[in-house]
C-alpha atoms as a PDB file:
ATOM      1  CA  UNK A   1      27.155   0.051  16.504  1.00  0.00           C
ATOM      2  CA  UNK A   2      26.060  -0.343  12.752  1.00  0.00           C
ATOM      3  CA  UNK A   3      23.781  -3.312  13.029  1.00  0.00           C
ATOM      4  CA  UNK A   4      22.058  -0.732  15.990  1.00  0.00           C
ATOM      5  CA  UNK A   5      21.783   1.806  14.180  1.00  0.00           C
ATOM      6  CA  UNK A   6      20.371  -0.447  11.271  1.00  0.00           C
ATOM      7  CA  UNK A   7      17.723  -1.679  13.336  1.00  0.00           C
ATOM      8  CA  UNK A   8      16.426   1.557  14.664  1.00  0.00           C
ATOM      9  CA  UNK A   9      15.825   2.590  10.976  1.00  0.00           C
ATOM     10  CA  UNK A  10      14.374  -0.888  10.205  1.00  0.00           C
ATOM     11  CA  UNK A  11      12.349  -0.015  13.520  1.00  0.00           C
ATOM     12  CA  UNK A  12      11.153   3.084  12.058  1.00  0.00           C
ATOM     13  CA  UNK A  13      10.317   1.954   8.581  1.00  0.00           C
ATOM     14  CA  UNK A  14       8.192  -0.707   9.969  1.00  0.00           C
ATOM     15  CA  UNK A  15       6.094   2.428  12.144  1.00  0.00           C
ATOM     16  CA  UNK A  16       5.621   4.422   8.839  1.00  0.00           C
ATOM     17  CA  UNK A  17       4.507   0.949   7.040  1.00  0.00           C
ATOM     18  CA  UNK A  18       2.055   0.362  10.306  1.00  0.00           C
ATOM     19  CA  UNK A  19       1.035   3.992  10.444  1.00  0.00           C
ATOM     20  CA  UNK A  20       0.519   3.956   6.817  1.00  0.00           C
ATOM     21  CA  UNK A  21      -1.567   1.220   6.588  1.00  0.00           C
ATOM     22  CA  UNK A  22      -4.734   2.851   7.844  1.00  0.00           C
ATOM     23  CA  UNK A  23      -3.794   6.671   7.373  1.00  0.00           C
ATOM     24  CA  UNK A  24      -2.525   6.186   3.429  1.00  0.00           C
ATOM     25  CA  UNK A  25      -6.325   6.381   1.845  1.00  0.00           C
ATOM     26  CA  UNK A  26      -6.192   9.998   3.068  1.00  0.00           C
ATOM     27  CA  UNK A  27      -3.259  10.568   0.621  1.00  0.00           C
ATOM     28  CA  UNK A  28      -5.368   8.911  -1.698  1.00  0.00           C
ATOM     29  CA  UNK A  29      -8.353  11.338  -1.045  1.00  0.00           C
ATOM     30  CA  UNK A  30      -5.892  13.942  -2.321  1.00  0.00           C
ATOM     31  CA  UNK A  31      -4.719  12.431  -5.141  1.00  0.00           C
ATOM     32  CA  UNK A  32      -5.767   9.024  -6.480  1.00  0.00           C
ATOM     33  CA  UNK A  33      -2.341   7.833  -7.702  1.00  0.00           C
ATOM     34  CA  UNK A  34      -1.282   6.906  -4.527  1.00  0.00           C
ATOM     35  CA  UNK A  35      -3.627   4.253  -4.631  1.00  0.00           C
ATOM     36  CA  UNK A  36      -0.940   2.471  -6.812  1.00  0.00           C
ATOM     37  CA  UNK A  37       1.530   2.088  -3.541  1.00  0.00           C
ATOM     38  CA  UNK A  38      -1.329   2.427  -0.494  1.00  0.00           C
ATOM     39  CA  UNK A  39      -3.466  -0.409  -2.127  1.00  0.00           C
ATOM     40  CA  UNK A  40      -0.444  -3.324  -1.892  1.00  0.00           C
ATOM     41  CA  UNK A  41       0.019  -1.903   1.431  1.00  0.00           C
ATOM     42  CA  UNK A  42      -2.716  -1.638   3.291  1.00  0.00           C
ATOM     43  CA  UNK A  43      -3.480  -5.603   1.715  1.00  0.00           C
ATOM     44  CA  UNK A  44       0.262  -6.509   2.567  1.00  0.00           C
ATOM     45  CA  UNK A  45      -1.047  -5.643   6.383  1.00  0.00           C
ATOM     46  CA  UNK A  46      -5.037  -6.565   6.248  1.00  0.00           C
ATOM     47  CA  UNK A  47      -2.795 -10.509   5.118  1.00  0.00           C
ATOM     48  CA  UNK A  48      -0.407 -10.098   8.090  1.00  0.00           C
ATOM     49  CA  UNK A  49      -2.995  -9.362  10.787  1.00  0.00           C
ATOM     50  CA  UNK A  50      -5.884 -11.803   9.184  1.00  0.00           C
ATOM     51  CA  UNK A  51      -3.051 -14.490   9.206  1.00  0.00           C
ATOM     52  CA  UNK A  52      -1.366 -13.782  11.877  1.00  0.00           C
ATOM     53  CA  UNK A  53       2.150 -13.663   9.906  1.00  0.00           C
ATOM     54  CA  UNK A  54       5.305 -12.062  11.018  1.00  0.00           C
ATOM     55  CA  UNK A  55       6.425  -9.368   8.770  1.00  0.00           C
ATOM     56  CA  UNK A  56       9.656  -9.660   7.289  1.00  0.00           C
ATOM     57  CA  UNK A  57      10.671  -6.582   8.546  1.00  0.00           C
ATOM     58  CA  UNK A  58      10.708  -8.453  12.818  1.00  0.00           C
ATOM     59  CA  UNK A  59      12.970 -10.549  12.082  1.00  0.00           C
ATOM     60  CA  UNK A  60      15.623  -8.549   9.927  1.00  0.00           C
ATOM     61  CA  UNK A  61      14.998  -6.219  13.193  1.00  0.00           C
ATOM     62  CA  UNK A  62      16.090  -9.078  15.449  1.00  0.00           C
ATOM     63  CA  UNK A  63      18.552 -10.211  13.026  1.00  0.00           C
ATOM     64  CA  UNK A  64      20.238  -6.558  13.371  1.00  0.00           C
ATOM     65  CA  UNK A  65      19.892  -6.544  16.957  1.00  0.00           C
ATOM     66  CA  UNK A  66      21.373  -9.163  18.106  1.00  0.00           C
ATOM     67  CA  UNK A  67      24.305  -8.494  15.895  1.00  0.00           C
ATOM     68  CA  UNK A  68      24.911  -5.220  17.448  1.00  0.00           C
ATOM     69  CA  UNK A  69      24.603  -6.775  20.797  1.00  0.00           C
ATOM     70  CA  UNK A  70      21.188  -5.763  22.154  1.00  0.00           C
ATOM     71  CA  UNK A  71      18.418  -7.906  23.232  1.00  0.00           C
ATOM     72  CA  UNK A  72      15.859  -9.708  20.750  1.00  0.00           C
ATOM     73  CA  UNK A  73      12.364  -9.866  21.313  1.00  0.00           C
ATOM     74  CA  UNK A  74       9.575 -12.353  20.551  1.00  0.00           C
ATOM     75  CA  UNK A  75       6.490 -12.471  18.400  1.00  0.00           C
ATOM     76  CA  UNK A  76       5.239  -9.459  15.933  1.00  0.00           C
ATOM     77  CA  UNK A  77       6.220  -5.796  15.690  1.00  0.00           C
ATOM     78  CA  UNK A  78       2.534  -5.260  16.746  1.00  0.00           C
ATOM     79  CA  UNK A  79       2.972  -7.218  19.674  1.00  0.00           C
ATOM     80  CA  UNK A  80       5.588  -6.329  21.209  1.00  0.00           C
ATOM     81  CA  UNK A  81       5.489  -2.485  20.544  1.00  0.00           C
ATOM     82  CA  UNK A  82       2.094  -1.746  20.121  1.00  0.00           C
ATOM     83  CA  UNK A  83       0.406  -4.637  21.902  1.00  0.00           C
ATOM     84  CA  UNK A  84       1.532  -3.624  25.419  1.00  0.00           C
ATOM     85  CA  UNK A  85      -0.277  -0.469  25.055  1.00  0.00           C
ATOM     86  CA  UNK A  86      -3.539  -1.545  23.654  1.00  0.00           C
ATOM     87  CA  UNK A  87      -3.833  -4.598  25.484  1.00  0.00           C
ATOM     88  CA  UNK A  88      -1.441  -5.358  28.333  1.00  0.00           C
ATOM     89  CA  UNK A  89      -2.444  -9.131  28.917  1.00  0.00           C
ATOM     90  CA  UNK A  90      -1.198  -9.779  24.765  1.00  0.00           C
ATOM     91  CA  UNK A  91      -2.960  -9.543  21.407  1.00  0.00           C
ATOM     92  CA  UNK A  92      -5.213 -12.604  21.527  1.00  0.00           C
ATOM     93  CA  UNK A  93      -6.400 -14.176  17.438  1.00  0.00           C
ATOM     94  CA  UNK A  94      -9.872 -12.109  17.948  1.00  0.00           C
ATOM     95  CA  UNK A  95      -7.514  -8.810  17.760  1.00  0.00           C
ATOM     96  CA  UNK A  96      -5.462  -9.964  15.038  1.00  0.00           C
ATOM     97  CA  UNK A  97      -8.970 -10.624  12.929  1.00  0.00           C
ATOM     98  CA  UNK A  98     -10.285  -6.878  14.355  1.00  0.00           C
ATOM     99  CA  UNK A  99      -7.315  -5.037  13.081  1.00  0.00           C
ATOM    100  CA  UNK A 100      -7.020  -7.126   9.386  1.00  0.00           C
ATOM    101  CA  UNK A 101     -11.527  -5.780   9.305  1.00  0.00           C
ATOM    102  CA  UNK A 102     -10.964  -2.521  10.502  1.00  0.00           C
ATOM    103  CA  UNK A 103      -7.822  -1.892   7.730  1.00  0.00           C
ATOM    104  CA  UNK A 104     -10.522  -3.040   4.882  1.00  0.00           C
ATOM    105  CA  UNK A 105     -13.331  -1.538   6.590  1.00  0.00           C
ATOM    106  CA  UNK A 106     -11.187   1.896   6.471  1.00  0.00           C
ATOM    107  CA  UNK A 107      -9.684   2.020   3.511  1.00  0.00           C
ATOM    108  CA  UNK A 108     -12.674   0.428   1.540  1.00  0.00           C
ATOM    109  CA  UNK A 109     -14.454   3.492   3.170  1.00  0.00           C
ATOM    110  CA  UNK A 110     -12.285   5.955   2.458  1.00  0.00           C
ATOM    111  CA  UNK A 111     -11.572   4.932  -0.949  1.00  0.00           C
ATOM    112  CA  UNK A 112     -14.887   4.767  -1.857  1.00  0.00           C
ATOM    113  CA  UNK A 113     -16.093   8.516  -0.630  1.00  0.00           C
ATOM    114  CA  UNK A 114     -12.153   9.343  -2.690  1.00  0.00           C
ATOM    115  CA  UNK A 115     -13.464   7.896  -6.144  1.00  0.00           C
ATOM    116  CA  UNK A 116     -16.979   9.233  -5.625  1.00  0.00           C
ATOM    117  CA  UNK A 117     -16.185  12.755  -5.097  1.00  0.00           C
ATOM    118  CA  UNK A 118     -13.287  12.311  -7.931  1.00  0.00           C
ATOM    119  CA  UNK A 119     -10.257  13.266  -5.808  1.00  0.00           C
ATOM    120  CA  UNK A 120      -7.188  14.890  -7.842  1.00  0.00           C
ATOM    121  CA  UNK A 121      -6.197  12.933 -10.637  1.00  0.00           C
END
């Protein structure tokens, strides 16, 4: 029951880290210092999707989940939970390059109107 448990809040640290990814320049349009954590991040995920790398986070998920007895899955966080929903055939190597553009696209965007209008120090 632990190691479930476990991986539902691995589970849910890995959706704030994916939602945060692309939504974390707004913080920094509020206040530059988050820059300092959102920068590494948004990179950290731009790196996973550009080389098509498992985060660390799927397999300590697995790892947790089969230890409390549930079933395992195969491939990415992105592809198994998101994936189905965006594309039902499978996240093909054109969508992995896509997402790793549109994270730099957006936050290079959105940190660049931040720092030009001097957002809160």
């Amino acid at each position: 029951m632990i190691y479930l448990i476990a991986a539902r809040l691995v589970f849910f640290l890995h959706l704030v880290f994916l939602l945060f990814v692309p939504l974390g320049g707004l913080l920094v349009w509020r206040n530059r210092r988050w820059a300092w954590i959102h920068v590494p991040v948004f990179l950290w995920g731009a790196a996973i999707s550009f080389g098509n790398w498992v985060c660390p986070l799927t397999p300590l998920e697995n790892w947790l989940r089969e230890r409390g007895g549930a079933l395992v899955y195969q491939g990415g966080f992105i592809d198994h939970y998101i994936g189905p929903l965006i594309s039902p055939a499978g996240l093909t190597r054109t969508h992995h390059y896509l997402t790793g553009a549109f994270v730099l696209l957006l936050n290079f965007t959105v940190y660049t109107l931040a720092f030009r209008k001097g957002a809160g120090h």
